[in-house]
C-alpha atoms as a PDB file:
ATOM      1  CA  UNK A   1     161.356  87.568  20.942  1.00  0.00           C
ATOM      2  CA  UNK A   2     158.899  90.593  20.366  1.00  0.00           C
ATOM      3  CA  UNK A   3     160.638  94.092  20.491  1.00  0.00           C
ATOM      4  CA  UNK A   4     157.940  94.756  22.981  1.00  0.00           C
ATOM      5  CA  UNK A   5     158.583  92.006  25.587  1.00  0.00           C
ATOM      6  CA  UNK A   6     161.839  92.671  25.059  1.00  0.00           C
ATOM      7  CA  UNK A   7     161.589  95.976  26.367  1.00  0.00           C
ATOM      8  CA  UNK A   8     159.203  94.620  29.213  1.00  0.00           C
ATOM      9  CA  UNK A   9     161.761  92.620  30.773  1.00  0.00           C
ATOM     10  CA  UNK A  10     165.239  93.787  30.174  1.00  0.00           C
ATOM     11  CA  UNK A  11     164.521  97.252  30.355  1.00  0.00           C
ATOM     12  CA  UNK A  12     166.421  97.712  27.212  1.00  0.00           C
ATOM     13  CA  UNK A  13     165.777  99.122  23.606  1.00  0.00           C
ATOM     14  CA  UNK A  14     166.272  98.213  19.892  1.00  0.00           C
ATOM     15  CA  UNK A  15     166.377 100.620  17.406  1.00  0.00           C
ATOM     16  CA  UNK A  16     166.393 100.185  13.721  1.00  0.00           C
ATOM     17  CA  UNK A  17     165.665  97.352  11.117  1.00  0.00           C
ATOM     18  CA  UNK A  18     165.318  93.904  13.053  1.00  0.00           C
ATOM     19  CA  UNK A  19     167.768  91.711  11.653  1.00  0.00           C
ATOM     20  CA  UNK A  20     169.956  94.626  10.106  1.00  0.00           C
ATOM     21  CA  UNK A  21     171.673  97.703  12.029  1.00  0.00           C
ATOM     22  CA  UNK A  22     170.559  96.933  15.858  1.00  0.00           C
ATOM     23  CA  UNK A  23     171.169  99.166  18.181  1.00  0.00           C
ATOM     24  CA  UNK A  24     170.482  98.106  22.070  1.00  0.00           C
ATOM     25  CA  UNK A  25     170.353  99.538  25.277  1.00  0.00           C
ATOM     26  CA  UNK A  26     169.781  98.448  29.151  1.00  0.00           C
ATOM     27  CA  UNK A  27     171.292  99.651  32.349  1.00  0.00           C
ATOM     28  CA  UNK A  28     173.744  98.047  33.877  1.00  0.00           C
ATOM     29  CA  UNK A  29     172.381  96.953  37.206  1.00  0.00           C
ATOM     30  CA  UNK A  30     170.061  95.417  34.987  1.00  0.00           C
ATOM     31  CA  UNK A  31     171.984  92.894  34.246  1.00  0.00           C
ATOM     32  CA  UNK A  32     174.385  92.685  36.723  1.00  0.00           C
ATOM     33  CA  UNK A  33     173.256  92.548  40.569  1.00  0.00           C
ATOM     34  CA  UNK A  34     176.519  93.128  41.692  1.00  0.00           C
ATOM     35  CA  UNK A  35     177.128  96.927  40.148  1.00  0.00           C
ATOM     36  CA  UNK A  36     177.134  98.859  42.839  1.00  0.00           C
ATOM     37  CA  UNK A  37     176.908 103.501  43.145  1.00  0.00           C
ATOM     38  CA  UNK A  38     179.564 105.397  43.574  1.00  0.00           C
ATOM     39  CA  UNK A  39     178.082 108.301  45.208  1.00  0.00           C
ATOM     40  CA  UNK A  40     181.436 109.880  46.596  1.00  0.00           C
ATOM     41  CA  UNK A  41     182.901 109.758  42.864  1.00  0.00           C
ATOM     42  CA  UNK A  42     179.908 111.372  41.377  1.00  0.00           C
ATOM     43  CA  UNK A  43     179.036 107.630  40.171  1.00  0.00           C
ATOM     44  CA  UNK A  44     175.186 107.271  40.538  1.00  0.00           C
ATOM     45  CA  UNK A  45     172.498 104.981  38.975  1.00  0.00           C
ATOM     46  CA  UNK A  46     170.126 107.806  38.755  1.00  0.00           C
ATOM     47  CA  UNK A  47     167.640 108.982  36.509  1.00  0.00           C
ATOM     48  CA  UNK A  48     168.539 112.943  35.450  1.00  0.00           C
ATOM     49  CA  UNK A  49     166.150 114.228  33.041  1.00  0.00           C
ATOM     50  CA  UNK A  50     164.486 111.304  31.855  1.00  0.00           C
ATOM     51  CA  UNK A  51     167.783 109.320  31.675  1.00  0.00           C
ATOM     52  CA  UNK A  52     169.302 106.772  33.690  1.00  0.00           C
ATOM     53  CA  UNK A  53     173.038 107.031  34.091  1.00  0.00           C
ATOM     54  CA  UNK A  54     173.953 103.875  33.932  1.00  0.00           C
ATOM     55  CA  UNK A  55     172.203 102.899  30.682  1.00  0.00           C
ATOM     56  CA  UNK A  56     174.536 101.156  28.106  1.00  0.00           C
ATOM     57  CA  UNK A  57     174.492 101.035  24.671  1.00  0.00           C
ATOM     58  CA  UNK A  58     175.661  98.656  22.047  1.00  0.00           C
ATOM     59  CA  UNK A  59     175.344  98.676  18.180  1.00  0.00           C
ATOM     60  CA  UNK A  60     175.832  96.248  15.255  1.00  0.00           C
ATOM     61  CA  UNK A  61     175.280  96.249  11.533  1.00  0.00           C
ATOM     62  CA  UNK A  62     174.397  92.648  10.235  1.00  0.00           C
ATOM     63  CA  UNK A  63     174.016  94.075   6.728  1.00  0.00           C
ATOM     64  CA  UNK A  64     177.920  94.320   6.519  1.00  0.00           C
ATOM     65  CA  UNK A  65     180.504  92.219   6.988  1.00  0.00           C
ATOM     66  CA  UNK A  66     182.067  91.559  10.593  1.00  0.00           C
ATOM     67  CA  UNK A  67     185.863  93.083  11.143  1.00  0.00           C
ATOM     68  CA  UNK A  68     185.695  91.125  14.174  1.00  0.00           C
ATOM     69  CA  UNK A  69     186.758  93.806  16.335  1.00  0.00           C
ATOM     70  CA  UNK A  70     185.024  95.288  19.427  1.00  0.00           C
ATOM     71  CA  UNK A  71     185.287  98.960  19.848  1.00  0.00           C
ATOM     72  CA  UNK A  72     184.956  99.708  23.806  1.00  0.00           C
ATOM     73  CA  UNK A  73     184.094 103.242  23.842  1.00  0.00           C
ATOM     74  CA  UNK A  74     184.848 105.403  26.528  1.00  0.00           C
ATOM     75  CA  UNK A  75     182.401 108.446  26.737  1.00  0.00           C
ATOM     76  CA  UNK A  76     178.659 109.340  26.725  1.00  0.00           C
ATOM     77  CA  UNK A  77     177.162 107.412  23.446  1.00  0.00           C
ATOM     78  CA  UNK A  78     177.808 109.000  20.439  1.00  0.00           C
ATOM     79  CA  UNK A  79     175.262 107.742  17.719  1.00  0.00           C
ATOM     80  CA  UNK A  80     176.259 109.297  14.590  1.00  0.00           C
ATOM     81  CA  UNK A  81     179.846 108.248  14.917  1.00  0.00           C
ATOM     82  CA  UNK A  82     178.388 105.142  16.487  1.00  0.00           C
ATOM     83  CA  UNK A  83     176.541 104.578  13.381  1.00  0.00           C
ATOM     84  CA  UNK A  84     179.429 104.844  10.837  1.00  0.00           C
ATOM     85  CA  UNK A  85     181.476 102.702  12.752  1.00  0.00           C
ATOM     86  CA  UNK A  86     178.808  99.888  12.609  1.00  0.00           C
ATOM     87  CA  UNK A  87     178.596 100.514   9.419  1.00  0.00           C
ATOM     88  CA  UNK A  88     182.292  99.634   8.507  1.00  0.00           C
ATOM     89  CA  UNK A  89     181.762  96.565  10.040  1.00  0.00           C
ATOM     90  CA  UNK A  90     183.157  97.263  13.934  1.00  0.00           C
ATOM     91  CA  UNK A  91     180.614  96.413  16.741  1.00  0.00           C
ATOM     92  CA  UNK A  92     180.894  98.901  19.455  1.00  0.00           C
ATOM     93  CA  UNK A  93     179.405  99.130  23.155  1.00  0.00           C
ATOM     94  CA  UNK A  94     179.688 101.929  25.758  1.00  0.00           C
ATOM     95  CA  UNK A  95     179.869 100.633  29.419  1.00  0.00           C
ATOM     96  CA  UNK A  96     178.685 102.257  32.434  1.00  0.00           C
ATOM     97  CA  UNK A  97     182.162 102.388  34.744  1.00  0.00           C
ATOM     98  CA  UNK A  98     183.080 104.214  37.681  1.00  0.00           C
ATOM     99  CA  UNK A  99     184.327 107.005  35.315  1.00  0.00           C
ATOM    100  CA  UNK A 100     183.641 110.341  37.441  1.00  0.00           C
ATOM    101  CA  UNK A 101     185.886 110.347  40.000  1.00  0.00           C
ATOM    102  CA  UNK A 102     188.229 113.218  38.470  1.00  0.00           C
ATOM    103  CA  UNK A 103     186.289 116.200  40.442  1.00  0.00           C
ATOM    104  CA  UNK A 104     186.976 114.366  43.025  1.00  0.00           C
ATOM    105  CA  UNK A 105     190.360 114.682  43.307  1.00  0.00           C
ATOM    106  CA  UNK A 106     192.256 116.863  45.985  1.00  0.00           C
ATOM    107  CA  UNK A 107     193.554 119.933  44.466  1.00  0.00           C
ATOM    108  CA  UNK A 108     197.096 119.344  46.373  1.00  0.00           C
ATOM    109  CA  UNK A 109     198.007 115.922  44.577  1.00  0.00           C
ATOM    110  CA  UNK A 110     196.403 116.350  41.437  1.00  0.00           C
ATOM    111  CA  UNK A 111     199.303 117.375  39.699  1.00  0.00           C
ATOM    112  CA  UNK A 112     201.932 115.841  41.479  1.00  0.00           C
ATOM    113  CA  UNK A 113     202.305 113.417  38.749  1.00  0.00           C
ATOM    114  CA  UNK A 114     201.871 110.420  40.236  1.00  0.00           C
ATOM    115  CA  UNK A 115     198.107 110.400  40.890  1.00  0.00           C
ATOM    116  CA  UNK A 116     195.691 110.362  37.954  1.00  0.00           C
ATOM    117  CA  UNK A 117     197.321 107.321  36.083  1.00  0.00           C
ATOM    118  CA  UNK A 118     196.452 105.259  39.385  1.00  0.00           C
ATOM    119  CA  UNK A 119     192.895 106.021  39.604  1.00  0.00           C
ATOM    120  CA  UNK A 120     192.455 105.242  35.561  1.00  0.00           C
ATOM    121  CA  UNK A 121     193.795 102.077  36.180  1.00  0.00           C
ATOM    122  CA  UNK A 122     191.741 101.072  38.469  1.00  0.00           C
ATOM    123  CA  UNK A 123     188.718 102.059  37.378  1.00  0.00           C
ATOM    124  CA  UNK A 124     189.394 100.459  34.549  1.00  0.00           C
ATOM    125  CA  UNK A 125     190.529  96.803  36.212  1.00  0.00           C
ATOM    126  CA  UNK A 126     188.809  97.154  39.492  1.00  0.00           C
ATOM    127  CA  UNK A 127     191.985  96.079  41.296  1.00  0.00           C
ATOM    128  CA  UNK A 128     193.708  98.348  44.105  1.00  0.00           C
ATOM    129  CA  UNK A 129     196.011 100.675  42.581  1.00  0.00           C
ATOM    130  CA  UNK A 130     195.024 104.375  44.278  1.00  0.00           C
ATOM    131  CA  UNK A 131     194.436 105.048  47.714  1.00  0.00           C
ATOM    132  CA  UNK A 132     192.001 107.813  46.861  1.00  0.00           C
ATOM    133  CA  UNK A 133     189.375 105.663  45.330  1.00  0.00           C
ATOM    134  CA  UNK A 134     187.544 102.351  46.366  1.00  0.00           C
ATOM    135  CA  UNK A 135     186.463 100.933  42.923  1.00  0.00           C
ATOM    136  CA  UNK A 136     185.821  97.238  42.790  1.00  0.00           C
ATOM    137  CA  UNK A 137     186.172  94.649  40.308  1.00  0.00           C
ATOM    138  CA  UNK A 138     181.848  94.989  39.484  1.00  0.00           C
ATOM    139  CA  UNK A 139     182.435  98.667  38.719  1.00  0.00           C
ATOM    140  CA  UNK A 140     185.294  98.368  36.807  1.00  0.00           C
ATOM    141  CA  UNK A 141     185.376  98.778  32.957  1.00  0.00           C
ATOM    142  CA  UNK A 142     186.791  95.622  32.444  1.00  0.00           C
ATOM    143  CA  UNK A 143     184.196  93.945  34.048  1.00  0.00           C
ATOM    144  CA  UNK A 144     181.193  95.776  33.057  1.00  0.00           C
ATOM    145  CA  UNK A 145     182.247  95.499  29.212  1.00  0.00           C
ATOM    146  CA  UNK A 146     182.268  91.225  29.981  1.00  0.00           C
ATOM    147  CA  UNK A 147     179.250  91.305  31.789  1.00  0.00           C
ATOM    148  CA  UNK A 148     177.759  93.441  28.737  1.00  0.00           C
ATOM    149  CA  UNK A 149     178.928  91.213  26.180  1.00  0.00           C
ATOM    150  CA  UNK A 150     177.745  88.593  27.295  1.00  0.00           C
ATOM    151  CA  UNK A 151     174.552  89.858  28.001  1.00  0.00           C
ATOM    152  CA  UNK A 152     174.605  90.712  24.045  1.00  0.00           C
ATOM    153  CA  UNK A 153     175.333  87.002  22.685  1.00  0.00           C
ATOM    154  CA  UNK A 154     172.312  86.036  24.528  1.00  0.00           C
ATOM    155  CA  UNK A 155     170.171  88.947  24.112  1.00  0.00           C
ATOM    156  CA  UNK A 156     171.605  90.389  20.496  1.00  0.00           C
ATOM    157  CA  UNK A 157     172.189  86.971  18.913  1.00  0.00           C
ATOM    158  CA  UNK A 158     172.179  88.245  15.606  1.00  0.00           C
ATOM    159  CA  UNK A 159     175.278  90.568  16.521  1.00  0.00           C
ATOM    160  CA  UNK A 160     177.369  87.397  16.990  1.00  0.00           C
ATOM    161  CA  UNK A 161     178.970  89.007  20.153  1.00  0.00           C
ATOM    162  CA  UNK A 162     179.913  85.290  21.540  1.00  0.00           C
ATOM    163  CA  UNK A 163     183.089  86.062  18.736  1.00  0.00           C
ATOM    164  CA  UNK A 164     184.820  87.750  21.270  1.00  0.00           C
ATOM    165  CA  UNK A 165     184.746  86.019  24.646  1.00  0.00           C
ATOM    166  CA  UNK A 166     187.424  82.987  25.173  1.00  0.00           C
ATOM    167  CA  UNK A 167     185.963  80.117  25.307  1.00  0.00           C
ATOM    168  CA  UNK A 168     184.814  79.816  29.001  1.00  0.00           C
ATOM    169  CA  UNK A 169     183.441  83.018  28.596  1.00  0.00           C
ATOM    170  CA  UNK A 170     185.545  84.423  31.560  1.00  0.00           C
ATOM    171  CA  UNK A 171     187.472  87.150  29.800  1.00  0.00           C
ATOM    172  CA  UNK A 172     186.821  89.161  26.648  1.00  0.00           C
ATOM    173  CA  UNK A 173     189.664  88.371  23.995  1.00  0.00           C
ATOM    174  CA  UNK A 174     191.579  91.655  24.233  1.00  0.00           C
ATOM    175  CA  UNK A 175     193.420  90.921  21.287  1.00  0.00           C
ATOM    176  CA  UNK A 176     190.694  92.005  19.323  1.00  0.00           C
ATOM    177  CA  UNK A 177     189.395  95.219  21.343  1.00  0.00           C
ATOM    178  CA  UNK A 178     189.837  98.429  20.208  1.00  0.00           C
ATOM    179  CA  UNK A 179     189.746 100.680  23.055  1.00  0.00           C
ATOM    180  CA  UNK A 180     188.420 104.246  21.974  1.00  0.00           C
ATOM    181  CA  UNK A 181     187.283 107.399  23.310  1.00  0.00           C
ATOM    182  CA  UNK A 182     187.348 111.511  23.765  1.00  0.00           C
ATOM    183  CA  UNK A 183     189.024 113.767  26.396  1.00  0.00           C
ATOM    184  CA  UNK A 184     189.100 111.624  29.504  1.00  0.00           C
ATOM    185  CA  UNK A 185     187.540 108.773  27.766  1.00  0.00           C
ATOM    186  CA  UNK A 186     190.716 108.587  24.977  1.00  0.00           C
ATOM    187  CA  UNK A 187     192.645 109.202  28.556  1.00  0.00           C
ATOM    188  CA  UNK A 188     191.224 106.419  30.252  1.00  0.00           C
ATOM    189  CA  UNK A 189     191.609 104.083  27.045  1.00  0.00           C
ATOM    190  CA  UNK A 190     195.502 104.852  26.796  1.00  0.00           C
ATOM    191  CA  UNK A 191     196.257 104.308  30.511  1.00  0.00           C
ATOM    192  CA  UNK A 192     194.453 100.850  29.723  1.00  0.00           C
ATOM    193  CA  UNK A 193     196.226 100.020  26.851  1.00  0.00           C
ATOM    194  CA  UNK A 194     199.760 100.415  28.515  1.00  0.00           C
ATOM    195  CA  UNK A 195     198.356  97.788  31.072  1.00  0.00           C
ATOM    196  CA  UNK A 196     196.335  95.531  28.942  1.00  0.00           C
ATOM    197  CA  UNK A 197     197.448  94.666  25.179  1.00  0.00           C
ATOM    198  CA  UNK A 198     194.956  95.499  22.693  1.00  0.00           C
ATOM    199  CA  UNK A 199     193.906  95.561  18.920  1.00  0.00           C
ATOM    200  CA  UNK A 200     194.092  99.187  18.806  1.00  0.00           C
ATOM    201  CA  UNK A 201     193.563 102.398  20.509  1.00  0.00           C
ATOM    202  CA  UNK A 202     191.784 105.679  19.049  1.00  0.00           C
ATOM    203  CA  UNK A 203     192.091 108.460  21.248  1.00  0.00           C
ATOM    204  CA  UNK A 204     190.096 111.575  20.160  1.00  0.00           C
ATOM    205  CA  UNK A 205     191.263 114.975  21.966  1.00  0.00           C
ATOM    206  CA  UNK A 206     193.590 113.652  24.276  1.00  0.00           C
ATOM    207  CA  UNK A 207     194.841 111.439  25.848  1.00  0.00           C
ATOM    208  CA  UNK A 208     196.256 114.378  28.747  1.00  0.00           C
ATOM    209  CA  UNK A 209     196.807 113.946  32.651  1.00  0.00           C
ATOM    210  CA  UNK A 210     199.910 116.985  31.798  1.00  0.00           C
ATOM    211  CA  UNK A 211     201.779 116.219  34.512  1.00  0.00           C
ATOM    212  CA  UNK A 212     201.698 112.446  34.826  1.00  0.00           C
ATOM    213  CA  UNK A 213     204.319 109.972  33.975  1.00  0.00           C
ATOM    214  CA  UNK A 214     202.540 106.847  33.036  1.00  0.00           C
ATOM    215  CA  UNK A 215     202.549 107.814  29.471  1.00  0.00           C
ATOM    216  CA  UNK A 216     206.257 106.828  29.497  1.00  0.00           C
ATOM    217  CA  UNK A 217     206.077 103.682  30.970  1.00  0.00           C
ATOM    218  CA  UNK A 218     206.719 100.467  28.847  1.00  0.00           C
ATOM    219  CA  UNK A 219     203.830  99.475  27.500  1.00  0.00           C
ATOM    220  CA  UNK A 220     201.258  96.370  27.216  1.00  0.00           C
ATOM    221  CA  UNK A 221     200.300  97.308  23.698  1.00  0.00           C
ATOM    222  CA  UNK A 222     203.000  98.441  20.929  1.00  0.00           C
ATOM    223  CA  UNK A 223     203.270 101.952  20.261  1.00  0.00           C
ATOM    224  CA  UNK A 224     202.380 101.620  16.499  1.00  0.00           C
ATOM    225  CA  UNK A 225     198.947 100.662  17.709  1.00  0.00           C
ATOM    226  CA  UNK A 226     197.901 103.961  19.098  1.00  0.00           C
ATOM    227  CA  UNK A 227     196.523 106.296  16.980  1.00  0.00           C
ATOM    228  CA  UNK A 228     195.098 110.448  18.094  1.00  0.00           C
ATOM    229  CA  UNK A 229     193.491 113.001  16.878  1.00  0.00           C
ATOM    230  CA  UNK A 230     193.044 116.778  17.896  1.00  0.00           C
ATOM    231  CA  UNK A 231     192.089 120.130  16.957  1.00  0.00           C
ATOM    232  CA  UNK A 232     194.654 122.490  16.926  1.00  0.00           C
ATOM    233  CA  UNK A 233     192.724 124.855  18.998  1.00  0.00           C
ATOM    234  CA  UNK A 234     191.647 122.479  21.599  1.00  0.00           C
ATOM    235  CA  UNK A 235     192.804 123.990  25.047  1.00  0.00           C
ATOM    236  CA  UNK A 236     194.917 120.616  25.506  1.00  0.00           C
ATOM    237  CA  UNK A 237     196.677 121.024  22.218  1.00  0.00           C
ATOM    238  CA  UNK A 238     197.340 124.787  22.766  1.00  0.00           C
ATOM    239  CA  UNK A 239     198.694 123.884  26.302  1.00  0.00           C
ATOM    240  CA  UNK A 240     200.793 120.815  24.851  1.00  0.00           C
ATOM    241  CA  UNK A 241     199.210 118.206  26.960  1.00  0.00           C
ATOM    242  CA  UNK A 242     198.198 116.164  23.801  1.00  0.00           C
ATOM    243  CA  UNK A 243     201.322 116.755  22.004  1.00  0.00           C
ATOM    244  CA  UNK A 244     203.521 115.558  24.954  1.00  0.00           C
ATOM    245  CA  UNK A 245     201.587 112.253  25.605  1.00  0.00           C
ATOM    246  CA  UNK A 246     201.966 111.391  21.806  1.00  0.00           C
ATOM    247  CA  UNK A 247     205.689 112.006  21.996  1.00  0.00           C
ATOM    248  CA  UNK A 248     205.836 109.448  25.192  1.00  0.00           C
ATOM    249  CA  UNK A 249     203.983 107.168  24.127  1.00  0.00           C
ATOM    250  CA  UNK A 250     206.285 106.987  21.092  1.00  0.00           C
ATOM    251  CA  UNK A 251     204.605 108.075  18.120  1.00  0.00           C
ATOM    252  CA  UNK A 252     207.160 110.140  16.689  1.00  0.00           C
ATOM    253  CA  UNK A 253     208.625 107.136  15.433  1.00  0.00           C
ATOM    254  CA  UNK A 254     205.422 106.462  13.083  1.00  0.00           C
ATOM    255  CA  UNK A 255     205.420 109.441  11.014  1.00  0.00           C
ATOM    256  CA  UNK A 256     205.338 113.464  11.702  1.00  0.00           C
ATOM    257  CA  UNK A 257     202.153 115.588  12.454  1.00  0.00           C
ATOM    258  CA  UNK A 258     199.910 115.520   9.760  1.00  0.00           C
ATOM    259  CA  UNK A 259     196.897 117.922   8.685  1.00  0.00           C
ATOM    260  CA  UNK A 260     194.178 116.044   7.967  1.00  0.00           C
ATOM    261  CA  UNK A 261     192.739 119.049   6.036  1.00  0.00           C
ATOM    262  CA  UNK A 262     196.091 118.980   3.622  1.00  0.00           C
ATOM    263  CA  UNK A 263     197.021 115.336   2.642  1.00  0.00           C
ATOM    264  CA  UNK A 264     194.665 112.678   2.054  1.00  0.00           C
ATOM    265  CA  UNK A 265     194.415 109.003   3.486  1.00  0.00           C
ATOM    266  CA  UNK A 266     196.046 107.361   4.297  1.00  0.00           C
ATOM    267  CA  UNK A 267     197.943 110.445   5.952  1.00  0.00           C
ATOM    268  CA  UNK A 268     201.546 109.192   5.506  1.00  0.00           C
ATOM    269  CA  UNK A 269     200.649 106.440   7.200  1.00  0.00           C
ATOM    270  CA  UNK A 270     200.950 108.657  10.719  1.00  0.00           C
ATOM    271  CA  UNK A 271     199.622 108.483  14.395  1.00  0.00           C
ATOM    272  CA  UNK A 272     199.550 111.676  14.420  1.00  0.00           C
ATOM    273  CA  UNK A 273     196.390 113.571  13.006  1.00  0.00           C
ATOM    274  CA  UNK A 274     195.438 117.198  13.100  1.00  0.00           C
ATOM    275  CA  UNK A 275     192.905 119.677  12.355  1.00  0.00           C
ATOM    276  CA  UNK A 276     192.982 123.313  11.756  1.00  0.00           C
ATOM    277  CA  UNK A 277     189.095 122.950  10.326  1.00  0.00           C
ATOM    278  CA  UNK A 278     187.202 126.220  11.122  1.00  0.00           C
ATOM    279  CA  UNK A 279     185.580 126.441  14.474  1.00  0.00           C
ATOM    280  CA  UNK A 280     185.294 130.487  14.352  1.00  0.00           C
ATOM    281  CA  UNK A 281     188.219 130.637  17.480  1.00  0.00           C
ATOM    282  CA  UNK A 282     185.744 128.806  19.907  1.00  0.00           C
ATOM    283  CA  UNK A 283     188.111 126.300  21.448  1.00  0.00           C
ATOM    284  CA  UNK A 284     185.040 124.536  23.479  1.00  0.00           C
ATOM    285  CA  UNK A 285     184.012 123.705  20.177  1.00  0.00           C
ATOM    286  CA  UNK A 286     186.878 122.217  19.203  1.00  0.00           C
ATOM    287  CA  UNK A 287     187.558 120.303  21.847  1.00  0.00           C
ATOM    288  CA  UNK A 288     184.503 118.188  21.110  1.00  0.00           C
ATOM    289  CA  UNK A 289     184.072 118.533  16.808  1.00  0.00           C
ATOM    290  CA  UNK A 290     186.481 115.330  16.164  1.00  0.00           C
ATOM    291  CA  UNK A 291     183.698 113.159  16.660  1.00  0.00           C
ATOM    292  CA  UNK A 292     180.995 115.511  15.985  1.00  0.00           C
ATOM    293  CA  UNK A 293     181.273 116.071  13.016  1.00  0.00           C
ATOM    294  CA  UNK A 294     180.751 113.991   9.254  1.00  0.00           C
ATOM    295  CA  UNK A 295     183.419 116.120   7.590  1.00  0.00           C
ATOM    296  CA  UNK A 296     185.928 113.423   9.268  1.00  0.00           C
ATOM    297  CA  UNK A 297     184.295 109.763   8.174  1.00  0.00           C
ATOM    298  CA  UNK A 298     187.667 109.211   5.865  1.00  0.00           C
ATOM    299  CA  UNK A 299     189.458 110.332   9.037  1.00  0.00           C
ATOM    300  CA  UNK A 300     187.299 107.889  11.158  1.00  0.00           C
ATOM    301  CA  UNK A 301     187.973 105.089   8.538  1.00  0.00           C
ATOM    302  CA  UNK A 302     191.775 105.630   9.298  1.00  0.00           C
ATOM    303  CA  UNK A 303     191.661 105.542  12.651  1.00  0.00           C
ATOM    304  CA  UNK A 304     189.802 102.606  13.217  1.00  0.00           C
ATOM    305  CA  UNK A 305     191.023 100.530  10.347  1.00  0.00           C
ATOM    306  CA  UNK A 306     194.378 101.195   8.876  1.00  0.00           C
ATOM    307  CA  UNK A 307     196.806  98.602   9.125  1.00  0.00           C
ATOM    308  CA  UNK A 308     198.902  98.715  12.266  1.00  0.00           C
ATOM    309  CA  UNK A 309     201.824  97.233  10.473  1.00  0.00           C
ATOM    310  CA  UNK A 310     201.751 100.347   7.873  1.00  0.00           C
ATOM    311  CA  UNK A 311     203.869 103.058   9.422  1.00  0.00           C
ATOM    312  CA  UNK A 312     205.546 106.188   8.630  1.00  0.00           C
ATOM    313  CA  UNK A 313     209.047 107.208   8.444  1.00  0.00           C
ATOM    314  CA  UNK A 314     210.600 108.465  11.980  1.00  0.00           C
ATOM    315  CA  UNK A 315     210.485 111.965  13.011  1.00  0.00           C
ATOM    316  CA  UNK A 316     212.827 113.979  15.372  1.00  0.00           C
ATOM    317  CA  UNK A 317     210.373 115.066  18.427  1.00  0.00           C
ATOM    318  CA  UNK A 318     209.006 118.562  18.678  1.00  0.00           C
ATOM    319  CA  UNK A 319     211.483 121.152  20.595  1.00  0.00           C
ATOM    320  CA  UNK A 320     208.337 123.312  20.907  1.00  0.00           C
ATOM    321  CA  UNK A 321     206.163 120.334  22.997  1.00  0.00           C
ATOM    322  CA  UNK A 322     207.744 120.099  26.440  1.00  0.00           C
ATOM    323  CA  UNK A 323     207.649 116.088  27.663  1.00  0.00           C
ATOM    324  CA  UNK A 324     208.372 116.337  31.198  1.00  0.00           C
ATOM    325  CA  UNK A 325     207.187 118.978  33.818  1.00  0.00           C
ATOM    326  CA  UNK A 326     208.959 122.049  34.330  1.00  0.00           C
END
């Protein structure tokens, strides 16, 4: 089909060479009828300065060889490290979800603990779990990721997306998702992953919620699979937040905190990477250089592609990172 027509009736658009690195784009109630707004969470279909907000992107590099693994990424598109990850052979989309709800929530219960985990979860499945949101299945992440898959292997055949839907092409095969984001998107992804077992998670800057228990809780995917990575003066490291969900999720027993500016790959083989790369004291700026930021690529590499069955030695946990709330 012509790039052009294309674009006529799916709304969509391809960058790059045809046939090589494609990178694709359409809203998501474009394809899908049933995705509803969200106004009360902030959720909108809207177009703010000249963008819609629920436009999706996907991307795929042909000239490599497949991984055949799905990166679901959980935050506003990032091309550049969008780019290197095709480019190691990962396809990667970023779904529109109910995702901005966390203004939202009452001041009084937000950190009582018990309350942020809830609404992750179900924006992520669609299914009941908080009484102070109403997201359904449609709006969902897990939903919205099938419906854009699928959308691909008809759209994107080239990308050989079709690889991972079962074979009624009801579910995606979660075995071979990675689940990946920043902040709340790295957040989102581990709540996920304790629910739903997956390939891998990469959580950049986080995952927080400082207060919450859920990191604790027996999880879906084995620990060795998670893998984070901060900036030491990232407001959520200084405060502990990250710290504290790596020790519940487990990690200590993968290796100790390791500088990625000191040792090389494969980092002792830990979970646990950290930066002290120069950022002149701005800790906005650090919050958001993990993945902004080419000096990491070898770090990237690691993250997204180092054996999960390579571990490093166990580690006594940090004194100095407090686990559960004062």
């Amino acid at each position: 089909m012509p790039i052009f027509a294309f674009l006529l009736i799916f709304g969509g658009t391809v960058v790059g060479q045809k046939g090589k690195l494609h990178e694709v784009s359409v809203r998501a109630s474009k394809i899908n009828p049933l995705a509803k707004e969200h106004p009360e969470l902030n959720f909108t279909f809207a177009e703010i300065k000249g963008k819609y907000q629920d436009l999706q992107h996907a991307i795929v590099d042909t000239r490599v060889a497949s991984r055949d693994r799905l990166v679901i990424w959980l935050m506003s598109y990032n091309p550049e490290l969008s780019q290197y990850l095709a480019s190691l052979g990962l396809h990667l989309i970023q779904p529109h979800y109910a995702n901005r709800w966390f203004s939202t929530v009452p001041k009084e219960v937000h950190d009582t603990g018990e309350c942020l985990g809830d609404i992750r979860l179900e924006a992520s499945t669609g299914e009941d779990r908080s009484a102070l949101v109403e997201i359904p299945k449609p709006d969902g992440l897990t939903a919205r990721s099938l419906k854009f898959v699928k959308w691909l292997t008809k759209e994107n055949p080239q990308g050989k997306w079709e690889r991972f839907l079962n074979e009624e092409g009801t579910s995606l095969l979660w075995d071979k998702v990675i689940l990946s984001g920043s902040s709340h998107g790295s957040t989102t992804a581990t709540r996920f992953a304790k629910h739903q077992k997956v390939a891998r998670v990469v959580a950049f800057a986080g995952p927080r919620d400082q207060f919450e228990s859920w990191q604790g809780l027996p999880s879906a995917t084995p620990a060795n699979r998670y893998f984070g990575f901060s900036h030491i003066l990232d407001k959520g490291w200084i405060g502990n937040h990250y710290c504290r969900s790596w020790q519940m999720i487990g990690l200590a027993k993968f290796g100790p905190l390791v500088n990625v500016e000191e040792i090389n790959p494969p980092f002792g083989n830990s979970r646990r990477l950290i930066t002290d790369f120069d950022v002149g004291g701005n800790s906005n700026k650090a919050h958001g250089i993990v993945v902004r930021d080419e000096h990491w690529k070898k770090v990237w590499k690691y993250l997204y592609t180092h054996r999960v069955d390579r571990v490093g030695k166990p580690v006594s946990l940090d004194p100095g990172c407090s686990v559960f709330k004062p």
